[in-house]
PDB file of N, CA and C in Angstrom:
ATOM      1  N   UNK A   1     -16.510 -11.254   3.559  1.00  0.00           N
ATOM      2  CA  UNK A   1     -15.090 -11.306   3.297  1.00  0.00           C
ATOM      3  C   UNK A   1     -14.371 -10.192   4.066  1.00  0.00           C
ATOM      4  N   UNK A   2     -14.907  -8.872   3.688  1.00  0.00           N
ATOM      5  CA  UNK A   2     -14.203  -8.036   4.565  1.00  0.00           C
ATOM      6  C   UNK A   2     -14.271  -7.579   6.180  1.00  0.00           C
ATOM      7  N   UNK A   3     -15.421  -8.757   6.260  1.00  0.00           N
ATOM      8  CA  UNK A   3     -15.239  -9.366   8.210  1.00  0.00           C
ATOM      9  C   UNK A   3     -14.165 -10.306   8.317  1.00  0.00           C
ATOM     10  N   UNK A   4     -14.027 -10.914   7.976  1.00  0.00           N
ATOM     11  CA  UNK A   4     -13.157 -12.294   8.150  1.00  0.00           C
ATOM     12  C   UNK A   4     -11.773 -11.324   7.684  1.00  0.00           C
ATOM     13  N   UNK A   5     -11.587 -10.725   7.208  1.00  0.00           N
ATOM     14  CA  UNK A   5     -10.113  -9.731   6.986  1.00  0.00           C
ATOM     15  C   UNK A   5     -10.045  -9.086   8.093  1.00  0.00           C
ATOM     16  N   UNK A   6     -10.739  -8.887   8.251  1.00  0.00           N
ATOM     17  CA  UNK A   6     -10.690  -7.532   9.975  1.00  0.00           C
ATOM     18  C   UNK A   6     -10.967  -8.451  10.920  1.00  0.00           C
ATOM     19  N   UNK A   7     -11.388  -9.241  11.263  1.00  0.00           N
ATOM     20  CA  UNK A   7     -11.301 -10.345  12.596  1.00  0.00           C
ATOM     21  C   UNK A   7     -10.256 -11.165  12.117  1.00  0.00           C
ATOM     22  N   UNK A   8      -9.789 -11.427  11.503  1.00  0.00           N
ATOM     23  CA  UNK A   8      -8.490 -12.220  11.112  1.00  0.00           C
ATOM     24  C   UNK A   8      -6.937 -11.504  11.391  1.00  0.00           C
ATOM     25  N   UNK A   9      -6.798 -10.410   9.903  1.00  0.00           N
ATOM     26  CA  UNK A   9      -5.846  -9.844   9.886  1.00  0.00           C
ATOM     27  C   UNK A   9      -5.959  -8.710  10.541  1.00  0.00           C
ATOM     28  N   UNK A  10      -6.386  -8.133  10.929  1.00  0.00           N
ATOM     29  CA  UNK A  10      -6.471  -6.634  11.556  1.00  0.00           C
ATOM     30  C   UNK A  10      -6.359  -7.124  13.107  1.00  0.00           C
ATOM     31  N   UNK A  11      -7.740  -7.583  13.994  1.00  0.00           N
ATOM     32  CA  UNK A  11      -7.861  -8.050  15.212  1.00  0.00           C
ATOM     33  C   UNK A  11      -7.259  -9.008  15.550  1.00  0.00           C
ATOM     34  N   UNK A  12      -6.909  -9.774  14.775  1.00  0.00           N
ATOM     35  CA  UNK A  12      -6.092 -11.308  15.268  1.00  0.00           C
ATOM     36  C   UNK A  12      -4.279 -11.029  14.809  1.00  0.00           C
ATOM     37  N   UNK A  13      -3.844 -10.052  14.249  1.00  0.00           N
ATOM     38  CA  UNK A  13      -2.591 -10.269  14.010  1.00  0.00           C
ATOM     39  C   UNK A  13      -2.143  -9.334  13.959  1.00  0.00           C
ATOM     40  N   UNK A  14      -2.773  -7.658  13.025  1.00  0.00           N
ATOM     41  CA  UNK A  14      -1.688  -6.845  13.650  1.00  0.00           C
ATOM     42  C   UNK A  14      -2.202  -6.091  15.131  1.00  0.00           C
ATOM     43  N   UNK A  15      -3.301  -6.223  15.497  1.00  0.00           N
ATOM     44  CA  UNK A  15      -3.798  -5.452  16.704  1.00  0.00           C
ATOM     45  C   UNK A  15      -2.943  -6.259  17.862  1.00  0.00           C
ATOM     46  N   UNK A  16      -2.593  -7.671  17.807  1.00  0.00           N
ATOM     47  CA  UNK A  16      -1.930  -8.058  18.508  1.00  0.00           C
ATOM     48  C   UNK A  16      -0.368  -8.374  18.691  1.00  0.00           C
ATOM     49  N   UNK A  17      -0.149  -7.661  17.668  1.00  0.00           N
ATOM     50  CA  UNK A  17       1.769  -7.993  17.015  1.00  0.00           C
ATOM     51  C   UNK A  17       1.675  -6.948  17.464  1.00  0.00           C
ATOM     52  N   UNK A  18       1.072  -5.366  17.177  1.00  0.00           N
ATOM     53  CA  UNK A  18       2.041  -4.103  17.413  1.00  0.00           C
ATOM     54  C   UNK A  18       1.224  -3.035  18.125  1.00  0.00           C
ATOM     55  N   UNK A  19       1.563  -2.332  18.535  1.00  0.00           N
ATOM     56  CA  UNK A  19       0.607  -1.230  18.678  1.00  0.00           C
ATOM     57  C   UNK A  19       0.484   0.456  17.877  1.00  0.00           C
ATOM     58  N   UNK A  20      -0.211   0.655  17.548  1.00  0.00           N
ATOM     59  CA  UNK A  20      -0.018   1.643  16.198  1.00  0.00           C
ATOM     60  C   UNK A  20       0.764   2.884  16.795  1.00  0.00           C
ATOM     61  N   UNK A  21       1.470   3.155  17.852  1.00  0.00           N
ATOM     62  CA  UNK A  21       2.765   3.748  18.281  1.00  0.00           C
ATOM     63  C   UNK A  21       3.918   3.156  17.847  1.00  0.00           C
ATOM     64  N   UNK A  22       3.957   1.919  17.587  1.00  0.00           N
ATOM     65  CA  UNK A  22       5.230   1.175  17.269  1.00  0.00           C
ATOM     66  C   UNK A  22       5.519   0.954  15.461  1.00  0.00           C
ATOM     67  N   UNK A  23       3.923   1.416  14.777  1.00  0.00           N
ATOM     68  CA  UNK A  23       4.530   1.294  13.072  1.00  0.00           C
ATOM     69  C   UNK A  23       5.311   1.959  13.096  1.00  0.00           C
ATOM     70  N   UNK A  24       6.522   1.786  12.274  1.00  0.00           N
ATOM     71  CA  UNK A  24       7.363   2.277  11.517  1.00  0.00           C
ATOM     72  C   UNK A  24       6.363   3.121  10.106  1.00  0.00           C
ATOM     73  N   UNK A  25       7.002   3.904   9.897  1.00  0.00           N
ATOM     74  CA  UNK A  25       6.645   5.066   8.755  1.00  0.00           C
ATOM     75  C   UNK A  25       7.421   3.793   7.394  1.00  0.00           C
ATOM     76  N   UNK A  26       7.324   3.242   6.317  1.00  0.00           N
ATOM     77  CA  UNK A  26       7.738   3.034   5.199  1.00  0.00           C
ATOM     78  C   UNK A  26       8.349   3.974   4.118  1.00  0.00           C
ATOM     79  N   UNK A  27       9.350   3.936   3.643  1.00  0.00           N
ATOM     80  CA  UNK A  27       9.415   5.017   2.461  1.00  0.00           C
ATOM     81  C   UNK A  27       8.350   4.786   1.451  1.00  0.00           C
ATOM     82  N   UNK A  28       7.678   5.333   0.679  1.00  0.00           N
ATOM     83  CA  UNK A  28       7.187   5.009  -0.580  1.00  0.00           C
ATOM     84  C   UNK A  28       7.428   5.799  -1.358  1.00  0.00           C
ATOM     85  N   UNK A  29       7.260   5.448  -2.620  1.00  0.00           N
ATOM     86  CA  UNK A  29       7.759   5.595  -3.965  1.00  0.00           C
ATOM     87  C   UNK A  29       7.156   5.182  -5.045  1.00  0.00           C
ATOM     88  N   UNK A  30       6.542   6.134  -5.827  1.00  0.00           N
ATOM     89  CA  UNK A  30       5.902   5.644  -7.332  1.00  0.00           C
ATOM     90  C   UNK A  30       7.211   5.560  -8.076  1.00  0.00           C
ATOM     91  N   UNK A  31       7.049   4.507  -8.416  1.00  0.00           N
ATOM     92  CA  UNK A  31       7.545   4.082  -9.973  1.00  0.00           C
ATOM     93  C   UNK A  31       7.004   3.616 -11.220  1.00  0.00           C
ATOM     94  N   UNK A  32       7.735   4.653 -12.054  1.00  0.00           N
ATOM     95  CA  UNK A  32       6.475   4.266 -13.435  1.00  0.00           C
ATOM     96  C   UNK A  32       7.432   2.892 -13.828  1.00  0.00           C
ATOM     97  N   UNK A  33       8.943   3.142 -13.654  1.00  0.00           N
ATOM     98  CA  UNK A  33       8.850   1.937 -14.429  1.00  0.00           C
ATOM     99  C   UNK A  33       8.842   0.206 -13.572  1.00  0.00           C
ATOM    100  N   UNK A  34       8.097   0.447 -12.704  1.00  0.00           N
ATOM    101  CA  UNK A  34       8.385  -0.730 -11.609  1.00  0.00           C
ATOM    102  C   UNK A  34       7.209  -2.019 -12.719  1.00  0.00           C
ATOM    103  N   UNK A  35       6.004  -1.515 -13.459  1.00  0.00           N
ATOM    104  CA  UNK A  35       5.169  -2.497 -14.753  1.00  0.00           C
ATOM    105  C   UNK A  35       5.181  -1.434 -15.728  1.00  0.00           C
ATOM    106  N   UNK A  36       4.669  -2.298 -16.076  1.00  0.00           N
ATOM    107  CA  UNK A  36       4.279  -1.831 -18.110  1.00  0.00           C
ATOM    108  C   UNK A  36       2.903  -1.323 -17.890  1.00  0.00           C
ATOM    109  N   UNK A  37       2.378  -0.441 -19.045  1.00  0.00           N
ATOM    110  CA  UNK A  37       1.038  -0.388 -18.832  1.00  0.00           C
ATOM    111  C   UNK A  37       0.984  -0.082 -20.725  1.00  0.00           C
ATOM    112  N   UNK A  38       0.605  -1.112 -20.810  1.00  0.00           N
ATOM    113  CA  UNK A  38      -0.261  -1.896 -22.036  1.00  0.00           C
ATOM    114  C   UNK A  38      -1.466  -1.403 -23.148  1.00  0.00           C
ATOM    115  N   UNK A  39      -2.451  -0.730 -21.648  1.00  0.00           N
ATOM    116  CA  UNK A  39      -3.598  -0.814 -21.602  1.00  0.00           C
ATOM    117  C   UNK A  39      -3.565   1.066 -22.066  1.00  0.00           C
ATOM    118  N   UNK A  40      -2.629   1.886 -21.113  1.00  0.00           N
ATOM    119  CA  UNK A  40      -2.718   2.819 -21.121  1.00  0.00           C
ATOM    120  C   UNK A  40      -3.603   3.815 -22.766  1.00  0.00           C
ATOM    121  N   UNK A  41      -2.705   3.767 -23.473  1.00  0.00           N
ATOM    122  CA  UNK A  41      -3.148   4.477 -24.847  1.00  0.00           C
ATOM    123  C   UNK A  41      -4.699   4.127 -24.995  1.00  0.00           C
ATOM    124  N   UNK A  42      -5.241   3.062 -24.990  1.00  0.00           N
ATOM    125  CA  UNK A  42      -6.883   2.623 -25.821  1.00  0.00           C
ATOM    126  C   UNK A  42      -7.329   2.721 -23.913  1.00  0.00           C
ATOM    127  N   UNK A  43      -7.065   2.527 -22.810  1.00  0.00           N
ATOM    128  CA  UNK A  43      -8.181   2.726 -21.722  1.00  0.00           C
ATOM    129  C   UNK A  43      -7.774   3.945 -20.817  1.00  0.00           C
ATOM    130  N   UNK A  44      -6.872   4.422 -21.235  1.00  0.00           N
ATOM    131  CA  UNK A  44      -6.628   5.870 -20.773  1.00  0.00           C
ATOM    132  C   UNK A  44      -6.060   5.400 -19.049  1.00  0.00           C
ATOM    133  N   UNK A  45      -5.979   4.839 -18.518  1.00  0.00           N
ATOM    134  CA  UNK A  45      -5.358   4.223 -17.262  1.00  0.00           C
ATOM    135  C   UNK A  45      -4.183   5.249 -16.737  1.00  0.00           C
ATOM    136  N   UNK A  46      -4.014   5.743 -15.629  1.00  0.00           N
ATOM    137  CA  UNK A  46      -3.232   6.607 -15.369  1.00  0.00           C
ATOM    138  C   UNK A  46      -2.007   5.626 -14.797  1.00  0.00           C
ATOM    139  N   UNK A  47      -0.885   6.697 -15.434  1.00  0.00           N
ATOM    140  CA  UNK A  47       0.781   6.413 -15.762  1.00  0.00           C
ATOM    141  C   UNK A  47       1.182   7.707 -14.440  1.00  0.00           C
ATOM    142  N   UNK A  48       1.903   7.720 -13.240  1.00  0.00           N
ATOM    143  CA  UNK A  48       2.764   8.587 -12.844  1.00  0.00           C
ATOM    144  C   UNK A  48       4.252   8.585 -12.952  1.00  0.00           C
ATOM    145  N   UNK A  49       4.953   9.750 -12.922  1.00  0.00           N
ATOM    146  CA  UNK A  49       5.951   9.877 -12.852  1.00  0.00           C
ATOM    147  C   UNK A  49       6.485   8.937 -11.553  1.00  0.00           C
ATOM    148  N   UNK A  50       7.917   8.769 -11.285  1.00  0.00           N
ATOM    149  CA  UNK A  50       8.133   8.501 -10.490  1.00  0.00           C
ATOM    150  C   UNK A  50       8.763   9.746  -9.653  1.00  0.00           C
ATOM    151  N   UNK A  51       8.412   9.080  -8.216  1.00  0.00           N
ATOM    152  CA  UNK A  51       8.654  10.360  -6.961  1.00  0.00           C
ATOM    153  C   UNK A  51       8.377   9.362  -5.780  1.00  0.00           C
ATOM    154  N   UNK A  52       9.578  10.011  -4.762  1.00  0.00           N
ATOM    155  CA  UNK A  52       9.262   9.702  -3.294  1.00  0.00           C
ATOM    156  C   UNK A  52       8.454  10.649  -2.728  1.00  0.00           C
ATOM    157  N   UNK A  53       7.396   9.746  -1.926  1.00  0.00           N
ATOM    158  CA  UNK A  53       6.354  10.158  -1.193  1.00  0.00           C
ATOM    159  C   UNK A  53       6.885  10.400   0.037  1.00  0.00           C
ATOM    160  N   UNK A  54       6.372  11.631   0.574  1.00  0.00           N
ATOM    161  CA  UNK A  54       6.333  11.787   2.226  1.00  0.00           C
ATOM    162  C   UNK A  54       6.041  10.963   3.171  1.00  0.00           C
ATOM    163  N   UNK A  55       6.941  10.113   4.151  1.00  0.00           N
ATOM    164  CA  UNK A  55       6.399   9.512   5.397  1.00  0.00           C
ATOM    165  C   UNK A  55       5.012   9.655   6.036  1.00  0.00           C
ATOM    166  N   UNK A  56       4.958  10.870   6.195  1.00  0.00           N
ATOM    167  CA  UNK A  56       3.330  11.403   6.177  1.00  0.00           C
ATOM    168  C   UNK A  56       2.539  10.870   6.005  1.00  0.00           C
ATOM    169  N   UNK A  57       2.921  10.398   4.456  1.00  0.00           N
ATOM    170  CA  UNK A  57       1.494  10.094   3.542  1.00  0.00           C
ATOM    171  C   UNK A  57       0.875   8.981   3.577  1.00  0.00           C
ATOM    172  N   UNK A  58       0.043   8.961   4.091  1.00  0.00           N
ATOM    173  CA  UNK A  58      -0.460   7.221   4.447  1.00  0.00           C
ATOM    174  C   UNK A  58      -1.015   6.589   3.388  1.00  0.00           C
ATOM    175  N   UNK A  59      -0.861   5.787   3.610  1.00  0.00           N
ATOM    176  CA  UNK A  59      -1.045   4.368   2.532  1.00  0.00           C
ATOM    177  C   UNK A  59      -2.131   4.837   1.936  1.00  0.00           C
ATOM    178  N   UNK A  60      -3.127   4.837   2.934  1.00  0.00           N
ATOM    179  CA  UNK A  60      -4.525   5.132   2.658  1.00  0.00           C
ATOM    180  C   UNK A  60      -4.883   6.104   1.207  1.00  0.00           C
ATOM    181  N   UNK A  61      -4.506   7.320   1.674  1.00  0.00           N
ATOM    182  CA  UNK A  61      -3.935   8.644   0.900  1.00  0.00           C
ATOM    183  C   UNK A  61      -3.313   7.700  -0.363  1.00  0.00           C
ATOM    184  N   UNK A  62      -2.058   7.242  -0.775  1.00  0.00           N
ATOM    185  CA  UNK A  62      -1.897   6.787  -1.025  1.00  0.00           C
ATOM    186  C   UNK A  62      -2.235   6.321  -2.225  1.00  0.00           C
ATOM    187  N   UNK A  63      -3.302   5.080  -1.551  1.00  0.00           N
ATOM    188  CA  UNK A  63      -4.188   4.540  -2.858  1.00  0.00           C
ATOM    189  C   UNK A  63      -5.323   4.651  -3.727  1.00  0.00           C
ATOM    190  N   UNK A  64      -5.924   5.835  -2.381  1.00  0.00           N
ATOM    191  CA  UNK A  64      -6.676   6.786  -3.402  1.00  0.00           C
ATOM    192  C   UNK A  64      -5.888   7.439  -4.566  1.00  0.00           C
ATOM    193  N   UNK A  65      -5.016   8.034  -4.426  1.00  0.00           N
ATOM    194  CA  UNK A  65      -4.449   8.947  -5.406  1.00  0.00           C
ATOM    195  C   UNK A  65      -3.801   8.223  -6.439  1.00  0.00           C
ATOM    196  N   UNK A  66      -3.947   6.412  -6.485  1.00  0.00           N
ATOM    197  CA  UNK A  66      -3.308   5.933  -7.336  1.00  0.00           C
ATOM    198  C   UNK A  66      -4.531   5.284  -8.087  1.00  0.00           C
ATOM    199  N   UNK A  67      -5.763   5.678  -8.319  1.00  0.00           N
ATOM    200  CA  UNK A  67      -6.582   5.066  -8.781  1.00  0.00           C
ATOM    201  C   UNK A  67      -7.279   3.905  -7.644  1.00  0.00           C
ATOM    202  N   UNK A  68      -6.721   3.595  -6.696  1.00  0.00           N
ATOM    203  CA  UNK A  68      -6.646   2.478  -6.142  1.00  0.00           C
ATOM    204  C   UNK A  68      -6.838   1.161  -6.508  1.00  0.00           C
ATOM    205  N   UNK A  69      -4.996   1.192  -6.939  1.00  0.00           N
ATOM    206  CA  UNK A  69      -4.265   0.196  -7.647  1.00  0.00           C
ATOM    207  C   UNK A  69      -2.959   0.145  -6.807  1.00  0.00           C
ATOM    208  N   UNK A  70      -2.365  -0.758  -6.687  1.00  0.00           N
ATOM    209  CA  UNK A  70      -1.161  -0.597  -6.184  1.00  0.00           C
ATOM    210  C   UNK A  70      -0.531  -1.856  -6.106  1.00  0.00           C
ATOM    211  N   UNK A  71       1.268  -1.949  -6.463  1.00  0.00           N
ATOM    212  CA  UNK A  71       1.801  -2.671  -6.643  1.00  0.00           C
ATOM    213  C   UNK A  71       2.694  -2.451  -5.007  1.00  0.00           C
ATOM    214  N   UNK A  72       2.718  -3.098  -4.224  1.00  0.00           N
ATOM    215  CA  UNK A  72       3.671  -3.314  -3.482  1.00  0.00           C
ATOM    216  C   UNK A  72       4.753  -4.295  -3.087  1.00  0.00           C
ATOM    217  N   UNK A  73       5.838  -3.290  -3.432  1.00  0.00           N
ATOM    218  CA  UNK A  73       7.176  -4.231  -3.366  1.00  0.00           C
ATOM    219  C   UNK A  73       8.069  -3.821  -2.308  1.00  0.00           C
ATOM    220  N   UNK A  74       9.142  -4.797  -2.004  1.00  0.00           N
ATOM    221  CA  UNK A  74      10.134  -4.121  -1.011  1.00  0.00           C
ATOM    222  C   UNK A  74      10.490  -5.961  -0.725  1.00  0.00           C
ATOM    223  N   UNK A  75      11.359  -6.131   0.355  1.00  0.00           N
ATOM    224  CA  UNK A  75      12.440  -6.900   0.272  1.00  0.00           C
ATOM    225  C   UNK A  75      11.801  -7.491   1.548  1.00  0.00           C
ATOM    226  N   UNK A  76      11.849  -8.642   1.651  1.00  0.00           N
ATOM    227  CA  UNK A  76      11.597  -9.442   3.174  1.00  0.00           C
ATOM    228  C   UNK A  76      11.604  -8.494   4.525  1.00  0.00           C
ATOM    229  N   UNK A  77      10.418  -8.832   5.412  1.00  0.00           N
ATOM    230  CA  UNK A  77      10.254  -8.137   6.263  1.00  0.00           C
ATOM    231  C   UNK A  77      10.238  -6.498   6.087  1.00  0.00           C
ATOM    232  N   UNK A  78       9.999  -6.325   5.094  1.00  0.00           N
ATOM    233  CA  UNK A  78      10.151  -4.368   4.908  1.00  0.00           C
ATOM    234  C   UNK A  78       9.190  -3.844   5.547  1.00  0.00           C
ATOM    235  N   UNK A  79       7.958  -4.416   5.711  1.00  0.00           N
ATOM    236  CA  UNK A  79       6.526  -4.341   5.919  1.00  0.00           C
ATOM    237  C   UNK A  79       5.142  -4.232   4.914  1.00  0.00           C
ATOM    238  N   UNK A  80       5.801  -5.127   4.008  1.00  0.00           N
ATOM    239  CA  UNK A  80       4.430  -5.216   2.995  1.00  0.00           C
ATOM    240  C   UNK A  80       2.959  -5.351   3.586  1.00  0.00           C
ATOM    241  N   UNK A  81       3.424  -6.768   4.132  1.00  0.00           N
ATOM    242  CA  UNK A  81       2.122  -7.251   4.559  1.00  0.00           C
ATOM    243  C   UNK A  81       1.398  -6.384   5.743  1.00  0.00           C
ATOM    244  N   UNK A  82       2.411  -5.655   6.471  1.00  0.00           N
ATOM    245  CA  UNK A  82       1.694  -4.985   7.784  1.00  0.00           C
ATOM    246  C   UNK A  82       1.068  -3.609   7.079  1.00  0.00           C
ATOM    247  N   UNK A  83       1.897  -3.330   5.826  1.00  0.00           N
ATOM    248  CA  UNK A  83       1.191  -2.172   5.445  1.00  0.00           C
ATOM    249  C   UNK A  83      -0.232  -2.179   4.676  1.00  0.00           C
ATOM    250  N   UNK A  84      -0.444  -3.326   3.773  1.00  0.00           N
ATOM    251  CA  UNK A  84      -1.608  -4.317   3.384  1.00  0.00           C
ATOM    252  C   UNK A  84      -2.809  -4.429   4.314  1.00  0.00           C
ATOM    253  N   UNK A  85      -2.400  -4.649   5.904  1.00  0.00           N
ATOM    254  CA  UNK A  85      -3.551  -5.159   6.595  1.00  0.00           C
ATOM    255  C   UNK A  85      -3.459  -3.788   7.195  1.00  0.00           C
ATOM    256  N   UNK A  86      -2.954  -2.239   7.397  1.00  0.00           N
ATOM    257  CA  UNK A  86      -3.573  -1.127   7.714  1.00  0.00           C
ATOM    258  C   UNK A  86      -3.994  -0.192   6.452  1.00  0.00           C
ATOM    259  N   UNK A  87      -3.799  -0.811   5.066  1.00  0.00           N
ATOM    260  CA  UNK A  87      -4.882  -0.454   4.414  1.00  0.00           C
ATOM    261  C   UNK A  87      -6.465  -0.686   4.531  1.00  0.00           C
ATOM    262  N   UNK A  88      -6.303  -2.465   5.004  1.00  0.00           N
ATOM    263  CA  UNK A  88      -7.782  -2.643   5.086  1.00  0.00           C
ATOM    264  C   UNK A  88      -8.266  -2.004   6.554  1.00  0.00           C
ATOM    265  N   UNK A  89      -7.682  -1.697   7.153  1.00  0.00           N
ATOM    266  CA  UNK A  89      -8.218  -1.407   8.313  1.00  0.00           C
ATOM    267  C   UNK A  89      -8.946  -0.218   7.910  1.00  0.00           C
TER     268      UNK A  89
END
């Protein structure tokens, strides 16, 4: 599976849409209240504050520090999906 993601989405679409001089930086932003967390109290699941993240901070970074969990949102064309396929990269 995670061949067919990287010969697919990585080598077949963004290696050939952009060149990693041309990403754009994304804002990001934890938000606690962007879901609910349910679970929190009985599985102890970590809750952050909300805060804007540094341009800097790569995705990567990122989703380690979020448990690696992550909800990504943003509005048509923002770059979800391009930011998605340089996670898996």
């Amino acid at each position: 599976m995670l061949g067919k993601v990287n010969n697919f989405w990585v080598k077949g679409v963004l290696d050939k849409s952009i060149s990693q001089d041309e990403l754009v930086r994304i804002n990001q932003m934890r938000d606690a209240e962007a879901i609910d967390h349910p679970w929190h109290e009985i599985v102890g699941t970590a809750v952050y504050d909300s805060e804007s993240l540094t341009t800097e901070t790569s995705i990567y970074e990122t989703f380690l520090e979020s448990d690696q969990a992550l909800l990504i949102l943003g509005a048509p064309g923002s770059g979800k999906t391009t930011t998605l396929i340089n996670l898996a990269r």
